[in-house]
PDB file of N, CA and C in Angstrom:
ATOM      1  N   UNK A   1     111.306 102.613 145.640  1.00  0.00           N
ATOM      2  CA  UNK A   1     109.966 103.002 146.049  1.00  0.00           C
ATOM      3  C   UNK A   1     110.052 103.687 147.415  1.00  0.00           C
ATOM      4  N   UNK A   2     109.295 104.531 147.425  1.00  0.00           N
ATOM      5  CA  UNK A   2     109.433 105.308 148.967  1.00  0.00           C
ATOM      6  C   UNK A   2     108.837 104.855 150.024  1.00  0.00           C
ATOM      7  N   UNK A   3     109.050 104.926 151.227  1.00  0.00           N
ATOM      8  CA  UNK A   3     108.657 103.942 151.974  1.00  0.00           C
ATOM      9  C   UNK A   3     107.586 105.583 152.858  1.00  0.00           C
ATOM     10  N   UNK A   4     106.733 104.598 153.404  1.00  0.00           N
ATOM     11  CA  UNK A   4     105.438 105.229 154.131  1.00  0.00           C
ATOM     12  C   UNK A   4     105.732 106.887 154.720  1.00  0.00           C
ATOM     13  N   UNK A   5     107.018 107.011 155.620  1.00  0.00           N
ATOM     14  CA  UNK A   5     107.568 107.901 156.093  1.00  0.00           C
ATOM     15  C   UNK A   5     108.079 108.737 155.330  1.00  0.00           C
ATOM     16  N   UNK A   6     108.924 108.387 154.177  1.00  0.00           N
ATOM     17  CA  UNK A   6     109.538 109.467 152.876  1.00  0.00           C
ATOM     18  C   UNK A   6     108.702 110.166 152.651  1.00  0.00           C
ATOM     19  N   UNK A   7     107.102 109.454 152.195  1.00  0.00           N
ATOM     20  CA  UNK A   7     106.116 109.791 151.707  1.00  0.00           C
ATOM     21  C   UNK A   7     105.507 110.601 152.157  1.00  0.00           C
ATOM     22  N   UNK A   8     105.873 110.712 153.287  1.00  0.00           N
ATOM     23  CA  UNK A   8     104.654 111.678 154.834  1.00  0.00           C
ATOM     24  C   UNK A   8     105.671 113.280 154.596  1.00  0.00           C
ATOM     25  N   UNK A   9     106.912 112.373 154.668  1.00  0.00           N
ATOM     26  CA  UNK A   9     107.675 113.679 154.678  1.00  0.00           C
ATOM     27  C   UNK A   9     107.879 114.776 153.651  1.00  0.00           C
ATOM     28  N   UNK A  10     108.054 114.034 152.296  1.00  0.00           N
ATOM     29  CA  UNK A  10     107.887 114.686 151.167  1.00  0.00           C
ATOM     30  C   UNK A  10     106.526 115.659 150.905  1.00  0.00           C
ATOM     31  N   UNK A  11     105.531 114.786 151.090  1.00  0.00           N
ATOM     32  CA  UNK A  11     104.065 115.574 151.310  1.00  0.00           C
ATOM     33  C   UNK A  11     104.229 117.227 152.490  1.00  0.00           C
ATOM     34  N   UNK A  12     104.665 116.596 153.834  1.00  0.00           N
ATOM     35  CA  UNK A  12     104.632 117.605 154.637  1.00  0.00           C
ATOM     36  C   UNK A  12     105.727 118.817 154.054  1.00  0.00           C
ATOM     37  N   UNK A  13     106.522 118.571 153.833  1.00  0.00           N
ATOM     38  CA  UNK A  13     107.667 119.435 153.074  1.00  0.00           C
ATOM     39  C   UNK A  13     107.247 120.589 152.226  1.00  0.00           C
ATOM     40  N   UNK A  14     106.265 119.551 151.000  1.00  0.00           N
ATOM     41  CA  UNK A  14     105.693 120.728 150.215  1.00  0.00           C
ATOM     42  C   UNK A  14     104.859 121.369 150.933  1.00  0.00           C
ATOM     43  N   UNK A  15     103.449 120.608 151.583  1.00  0.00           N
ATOM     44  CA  UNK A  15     102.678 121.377 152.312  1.00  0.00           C
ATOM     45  C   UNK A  15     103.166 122.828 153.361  1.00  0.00           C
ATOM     46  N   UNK A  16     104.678 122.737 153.181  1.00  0.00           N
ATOM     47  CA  UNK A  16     105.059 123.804 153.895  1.00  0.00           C
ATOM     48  C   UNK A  16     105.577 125.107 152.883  1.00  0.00           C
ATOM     49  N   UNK A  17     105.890 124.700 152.181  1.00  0.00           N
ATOM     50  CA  UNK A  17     106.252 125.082 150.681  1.00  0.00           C
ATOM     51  C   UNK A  17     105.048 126.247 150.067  1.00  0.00           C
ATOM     52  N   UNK A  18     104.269 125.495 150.293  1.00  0.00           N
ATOM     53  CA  UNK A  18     102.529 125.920 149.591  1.00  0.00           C
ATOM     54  C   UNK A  18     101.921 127.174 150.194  1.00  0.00           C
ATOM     55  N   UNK A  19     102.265 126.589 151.602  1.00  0.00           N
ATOM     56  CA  UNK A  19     101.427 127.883 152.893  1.00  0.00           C
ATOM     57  C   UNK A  19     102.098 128.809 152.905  1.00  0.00           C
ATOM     58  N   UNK A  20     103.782 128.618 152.594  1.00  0.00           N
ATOM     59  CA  UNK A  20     104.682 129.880 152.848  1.00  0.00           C
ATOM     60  C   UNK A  20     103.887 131.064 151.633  1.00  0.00           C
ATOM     61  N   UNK A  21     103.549 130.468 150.115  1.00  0.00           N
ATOM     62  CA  UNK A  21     103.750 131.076 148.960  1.00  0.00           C
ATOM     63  C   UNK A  21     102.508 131.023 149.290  1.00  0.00           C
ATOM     64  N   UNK A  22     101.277 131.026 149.700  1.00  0.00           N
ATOM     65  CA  UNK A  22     100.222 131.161 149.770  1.00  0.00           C
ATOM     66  C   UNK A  22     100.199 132.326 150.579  1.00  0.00           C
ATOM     67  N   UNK A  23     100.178 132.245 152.106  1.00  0.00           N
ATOM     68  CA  UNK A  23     100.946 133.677 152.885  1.00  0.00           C
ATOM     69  C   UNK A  23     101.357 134.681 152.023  1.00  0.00           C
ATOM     70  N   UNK A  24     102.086 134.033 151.488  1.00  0.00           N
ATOM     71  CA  UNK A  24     103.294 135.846 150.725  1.00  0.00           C
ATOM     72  C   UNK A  24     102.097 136.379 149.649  1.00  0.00           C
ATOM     73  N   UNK A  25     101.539 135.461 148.665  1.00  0.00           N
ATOM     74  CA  UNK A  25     100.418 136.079 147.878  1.00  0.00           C
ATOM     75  C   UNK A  25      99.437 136.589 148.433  1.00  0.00           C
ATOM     76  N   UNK A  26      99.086 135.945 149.307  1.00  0.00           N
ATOM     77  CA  UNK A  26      97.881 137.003 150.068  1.00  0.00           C
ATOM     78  C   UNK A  26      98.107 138.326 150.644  1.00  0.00           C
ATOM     79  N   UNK A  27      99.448 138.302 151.490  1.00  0.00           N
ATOM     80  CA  UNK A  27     100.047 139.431 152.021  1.00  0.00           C
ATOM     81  C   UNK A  27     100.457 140.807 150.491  1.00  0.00           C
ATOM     82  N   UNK A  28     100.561 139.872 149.600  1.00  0.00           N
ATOM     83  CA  UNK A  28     101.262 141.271 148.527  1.00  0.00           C
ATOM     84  C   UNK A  28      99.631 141.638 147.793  1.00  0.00           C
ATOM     85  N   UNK A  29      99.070 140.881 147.649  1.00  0.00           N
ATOM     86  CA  UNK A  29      97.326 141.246 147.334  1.00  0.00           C
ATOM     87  C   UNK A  29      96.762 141.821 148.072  1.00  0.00           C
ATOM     88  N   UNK A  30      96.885 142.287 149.273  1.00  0.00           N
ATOM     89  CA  UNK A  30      96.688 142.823 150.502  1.00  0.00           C
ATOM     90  C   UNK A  30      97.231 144.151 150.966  1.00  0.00           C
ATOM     91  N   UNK A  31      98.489 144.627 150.478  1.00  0.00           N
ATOM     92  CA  UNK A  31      99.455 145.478 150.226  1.00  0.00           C
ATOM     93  C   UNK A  31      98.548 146.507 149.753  1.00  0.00           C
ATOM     94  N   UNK A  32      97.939 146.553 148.615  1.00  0.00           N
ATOM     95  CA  UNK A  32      97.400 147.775 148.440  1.00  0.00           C
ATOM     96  C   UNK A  32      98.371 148.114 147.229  1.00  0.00           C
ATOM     97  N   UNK A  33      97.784 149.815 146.411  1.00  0.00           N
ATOM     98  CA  UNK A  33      98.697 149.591 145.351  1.00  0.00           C
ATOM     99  C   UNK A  33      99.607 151.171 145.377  1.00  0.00           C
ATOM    100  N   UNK A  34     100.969 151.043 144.626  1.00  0.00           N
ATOM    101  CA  UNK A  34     101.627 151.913 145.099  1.00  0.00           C
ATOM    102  C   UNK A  34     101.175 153.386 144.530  1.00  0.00           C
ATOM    103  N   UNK A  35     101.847 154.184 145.136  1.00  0.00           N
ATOM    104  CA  UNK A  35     101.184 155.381 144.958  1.00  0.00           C
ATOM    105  C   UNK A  35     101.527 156.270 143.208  1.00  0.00           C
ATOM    106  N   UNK A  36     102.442 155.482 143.332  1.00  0.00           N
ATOM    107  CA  UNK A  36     103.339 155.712 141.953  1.00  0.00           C
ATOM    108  C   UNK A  36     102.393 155.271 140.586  1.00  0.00           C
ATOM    109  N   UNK A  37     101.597 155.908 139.806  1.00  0.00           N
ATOM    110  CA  UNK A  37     100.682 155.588 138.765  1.00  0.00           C
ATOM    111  C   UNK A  37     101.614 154.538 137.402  1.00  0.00           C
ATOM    112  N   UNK A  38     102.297 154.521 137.626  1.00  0.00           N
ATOM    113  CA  UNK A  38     103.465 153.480 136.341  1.00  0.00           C
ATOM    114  C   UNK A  38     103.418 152.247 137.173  1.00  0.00           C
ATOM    115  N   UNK A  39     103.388 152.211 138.321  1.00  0.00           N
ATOM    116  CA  UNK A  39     103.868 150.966 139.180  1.00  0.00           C
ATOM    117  C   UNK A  39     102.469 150.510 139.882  1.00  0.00           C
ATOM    118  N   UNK A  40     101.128 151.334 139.844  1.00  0.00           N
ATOM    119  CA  UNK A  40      99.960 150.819 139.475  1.00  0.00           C
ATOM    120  C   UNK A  40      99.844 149.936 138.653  1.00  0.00           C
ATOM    121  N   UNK A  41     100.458 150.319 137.332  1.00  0.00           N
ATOM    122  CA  UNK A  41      99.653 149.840 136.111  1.00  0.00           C
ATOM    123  C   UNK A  41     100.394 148.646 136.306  1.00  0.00           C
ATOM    124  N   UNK A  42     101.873 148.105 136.456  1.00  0.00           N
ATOM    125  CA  UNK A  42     102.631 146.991 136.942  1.00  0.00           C
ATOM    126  C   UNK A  42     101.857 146.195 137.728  1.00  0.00           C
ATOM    127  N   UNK A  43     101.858 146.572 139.093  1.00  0.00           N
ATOM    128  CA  UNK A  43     100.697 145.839 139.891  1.00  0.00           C
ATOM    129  C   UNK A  43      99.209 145.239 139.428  1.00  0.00           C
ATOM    130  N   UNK A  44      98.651 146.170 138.961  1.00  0.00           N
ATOM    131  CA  UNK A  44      97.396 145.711 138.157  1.00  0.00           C
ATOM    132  C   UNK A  44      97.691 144.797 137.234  1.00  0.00           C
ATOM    133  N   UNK A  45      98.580 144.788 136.444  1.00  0.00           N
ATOM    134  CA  UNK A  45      99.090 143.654 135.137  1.00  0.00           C
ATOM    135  C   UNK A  45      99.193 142.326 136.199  1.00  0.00           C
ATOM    136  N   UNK A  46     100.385 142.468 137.077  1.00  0.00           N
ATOM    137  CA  UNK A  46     100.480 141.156 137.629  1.00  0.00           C
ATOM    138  C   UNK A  46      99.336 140.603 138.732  1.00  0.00           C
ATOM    139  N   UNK A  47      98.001 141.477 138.847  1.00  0.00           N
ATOM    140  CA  UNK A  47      97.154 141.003 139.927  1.00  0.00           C
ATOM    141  C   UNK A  47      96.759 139.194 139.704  1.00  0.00           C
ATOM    142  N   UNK A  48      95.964 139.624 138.427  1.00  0.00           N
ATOM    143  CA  UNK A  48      95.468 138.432 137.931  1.00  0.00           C
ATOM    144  C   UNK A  48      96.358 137.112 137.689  1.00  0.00           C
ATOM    145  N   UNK A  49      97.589 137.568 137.424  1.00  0.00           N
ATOM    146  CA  UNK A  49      98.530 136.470 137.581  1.00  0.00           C
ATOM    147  C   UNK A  49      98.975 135.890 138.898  1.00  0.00           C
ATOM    148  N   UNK A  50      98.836 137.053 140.005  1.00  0.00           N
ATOM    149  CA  UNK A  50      98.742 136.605 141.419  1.00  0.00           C
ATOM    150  C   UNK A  50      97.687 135.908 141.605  1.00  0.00           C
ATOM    151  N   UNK A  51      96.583 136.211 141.341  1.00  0.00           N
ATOM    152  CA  UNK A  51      94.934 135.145 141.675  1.00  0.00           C
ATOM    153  C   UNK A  51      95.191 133.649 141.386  1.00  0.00           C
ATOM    154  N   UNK A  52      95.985 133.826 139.767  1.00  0.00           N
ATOM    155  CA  UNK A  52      95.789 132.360 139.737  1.00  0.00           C
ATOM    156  C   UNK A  52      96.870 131.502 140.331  1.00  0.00           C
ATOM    157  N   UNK A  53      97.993 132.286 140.485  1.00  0.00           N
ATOM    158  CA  UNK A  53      99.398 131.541 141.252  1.00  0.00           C
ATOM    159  C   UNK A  53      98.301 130.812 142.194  1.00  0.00           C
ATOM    160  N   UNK A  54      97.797 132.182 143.171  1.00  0.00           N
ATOM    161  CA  UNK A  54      97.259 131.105 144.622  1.00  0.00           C
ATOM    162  C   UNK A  54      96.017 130.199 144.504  1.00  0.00           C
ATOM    163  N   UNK A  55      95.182 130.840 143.162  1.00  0.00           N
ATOM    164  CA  UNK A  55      94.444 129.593 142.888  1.00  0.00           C
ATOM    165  C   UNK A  55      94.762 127.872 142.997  1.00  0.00           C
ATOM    166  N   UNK A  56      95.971 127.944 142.180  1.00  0.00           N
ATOM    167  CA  UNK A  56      96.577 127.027 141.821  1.00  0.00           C
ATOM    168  C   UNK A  56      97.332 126.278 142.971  1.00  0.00           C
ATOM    169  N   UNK A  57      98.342 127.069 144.143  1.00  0.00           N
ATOM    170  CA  UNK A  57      98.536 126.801 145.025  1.00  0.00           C
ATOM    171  C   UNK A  57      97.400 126.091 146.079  1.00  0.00           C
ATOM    172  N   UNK A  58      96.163 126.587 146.064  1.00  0.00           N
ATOM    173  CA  UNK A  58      95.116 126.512 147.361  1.00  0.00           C
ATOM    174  C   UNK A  58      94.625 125.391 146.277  1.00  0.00           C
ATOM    175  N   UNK A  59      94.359 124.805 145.428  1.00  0.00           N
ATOM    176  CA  UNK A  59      94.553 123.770 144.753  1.00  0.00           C
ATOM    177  C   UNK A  59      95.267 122.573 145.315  1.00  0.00           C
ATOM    178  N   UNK A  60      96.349 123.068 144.726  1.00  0.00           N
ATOM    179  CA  UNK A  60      97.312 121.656 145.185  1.00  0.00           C
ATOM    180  C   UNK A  60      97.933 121.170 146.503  1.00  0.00           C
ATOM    181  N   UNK A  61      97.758 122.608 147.475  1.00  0.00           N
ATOM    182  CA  UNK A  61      97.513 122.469 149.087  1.00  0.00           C
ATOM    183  C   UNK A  61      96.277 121.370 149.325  1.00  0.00           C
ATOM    184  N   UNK A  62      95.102 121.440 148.979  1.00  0.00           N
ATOM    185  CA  UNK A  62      94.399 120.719 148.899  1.00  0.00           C
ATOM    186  C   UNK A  62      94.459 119.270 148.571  1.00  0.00           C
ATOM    187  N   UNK A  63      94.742 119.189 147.434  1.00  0.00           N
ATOM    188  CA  UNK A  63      95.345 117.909 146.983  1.00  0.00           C
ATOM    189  C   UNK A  63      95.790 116.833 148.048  1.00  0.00           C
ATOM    190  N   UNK A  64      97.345 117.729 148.840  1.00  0.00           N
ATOM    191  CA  UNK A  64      98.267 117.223 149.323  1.00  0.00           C
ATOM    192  C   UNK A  64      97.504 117.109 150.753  1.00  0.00           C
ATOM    193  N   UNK A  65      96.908 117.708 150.948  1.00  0.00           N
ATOM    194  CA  UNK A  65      96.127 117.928 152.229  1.00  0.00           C
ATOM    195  C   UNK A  65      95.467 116.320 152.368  1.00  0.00           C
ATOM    196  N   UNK A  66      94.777 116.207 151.578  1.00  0.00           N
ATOM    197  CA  UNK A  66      93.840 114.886 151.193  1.00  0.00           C
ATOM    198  C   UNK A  66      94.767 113.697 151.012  1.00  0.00           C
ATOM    199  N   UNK A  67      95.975 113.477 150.475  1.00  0.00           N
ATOM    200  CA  UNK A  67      97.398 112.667 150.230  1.00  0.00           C
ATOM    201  C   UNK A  67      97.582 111.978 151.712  1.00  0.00           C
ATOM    202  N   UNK A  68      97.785 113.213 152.394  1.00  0.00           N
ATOM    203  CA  UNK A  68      98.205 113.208 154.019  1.00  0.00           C
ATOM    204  C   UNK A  68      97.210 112.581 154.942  1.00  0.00           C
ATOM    205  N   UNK A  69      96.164 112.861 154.800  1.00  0.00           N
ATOM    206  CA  UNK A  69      94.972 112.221 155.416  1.00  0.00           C
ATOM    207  C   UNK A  69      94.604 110.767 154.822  1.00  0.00           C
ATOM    208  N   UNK A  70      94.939 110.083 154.031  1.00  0.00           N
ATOM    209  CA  UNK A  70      94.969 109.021 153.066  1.00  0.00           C
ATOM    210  C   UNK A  70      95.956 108.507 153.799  1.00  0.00           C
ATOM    211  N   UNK A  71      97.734 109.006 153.561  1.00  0.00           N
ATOM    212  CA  UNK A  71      98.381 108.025 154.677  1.00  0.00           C
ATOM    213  C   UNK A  71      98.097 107.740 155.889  1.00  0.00           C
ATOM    214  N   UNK A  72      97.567 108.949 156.915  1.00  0.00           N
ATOM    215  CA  UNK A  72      97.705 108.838 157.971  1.00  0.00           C
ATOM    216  C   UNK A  72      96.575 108.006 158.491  1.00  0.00           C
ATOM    217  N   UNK A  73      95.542 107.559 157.832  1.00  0.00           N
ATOM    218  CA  UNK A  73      94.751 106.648 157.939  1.00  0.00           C
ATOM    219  C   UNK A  73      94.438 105.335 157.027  1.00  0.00           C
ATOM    220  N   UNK A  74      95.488 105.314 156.773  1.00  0.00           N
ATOM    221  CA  UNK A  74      95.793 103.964 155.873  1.00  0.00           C
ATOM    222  C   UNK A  74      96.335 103.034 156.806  1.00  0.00           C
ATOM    223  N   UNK A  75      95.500 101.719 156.200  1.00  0.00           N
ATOM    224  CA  UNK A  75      96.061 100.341 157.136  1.00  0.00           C
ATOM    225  C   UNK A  75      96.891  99.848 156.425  1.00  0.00           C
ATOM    226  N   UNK A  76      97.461  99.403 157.213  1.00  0.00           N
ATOM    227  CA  UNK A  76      98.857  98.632 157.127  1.00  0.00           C
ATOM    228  C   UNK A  76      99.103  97.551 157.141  1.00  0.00           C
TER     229      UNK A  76
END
């Protein structure tokens, strides 16, 4: 069983995990699209699959967010 600290750490770990890939999706959604009309249509295909990556991410950031605040105010 993991003890209080594993637990903090494992949590914080991903939570770092999450923000990196959250960052990078926002930054490539942000990018703009290339000028190249074939590599439009690429980009456009994978937009929506980008939305929900970070959906899903800003999700479970959340989650873990709430995890963390649960230990760190948990009695002992």
């Amino acid at each position: 069983m993991f003890s209080h600290y594993e637990k903090m750490e494992d949590l914080q770990a991903k939570k770092q995990e999450l923000e990196k890939r959250i960052k990078a999706i926002e930054k490539d959604l942000k990018s703009g699209l290339d000028p190249d009309s074939e590599e439009q249509a690429v980009q456009l295909e994978n937009y929506e699959v980008l939305l929900e990556i970070l959906r899903n991410s800003e999700d479970e950031l959340n989650t873990i967010n709430k995890k963390i605040y649960e230990l760190e105010n948990a009695s002992y």
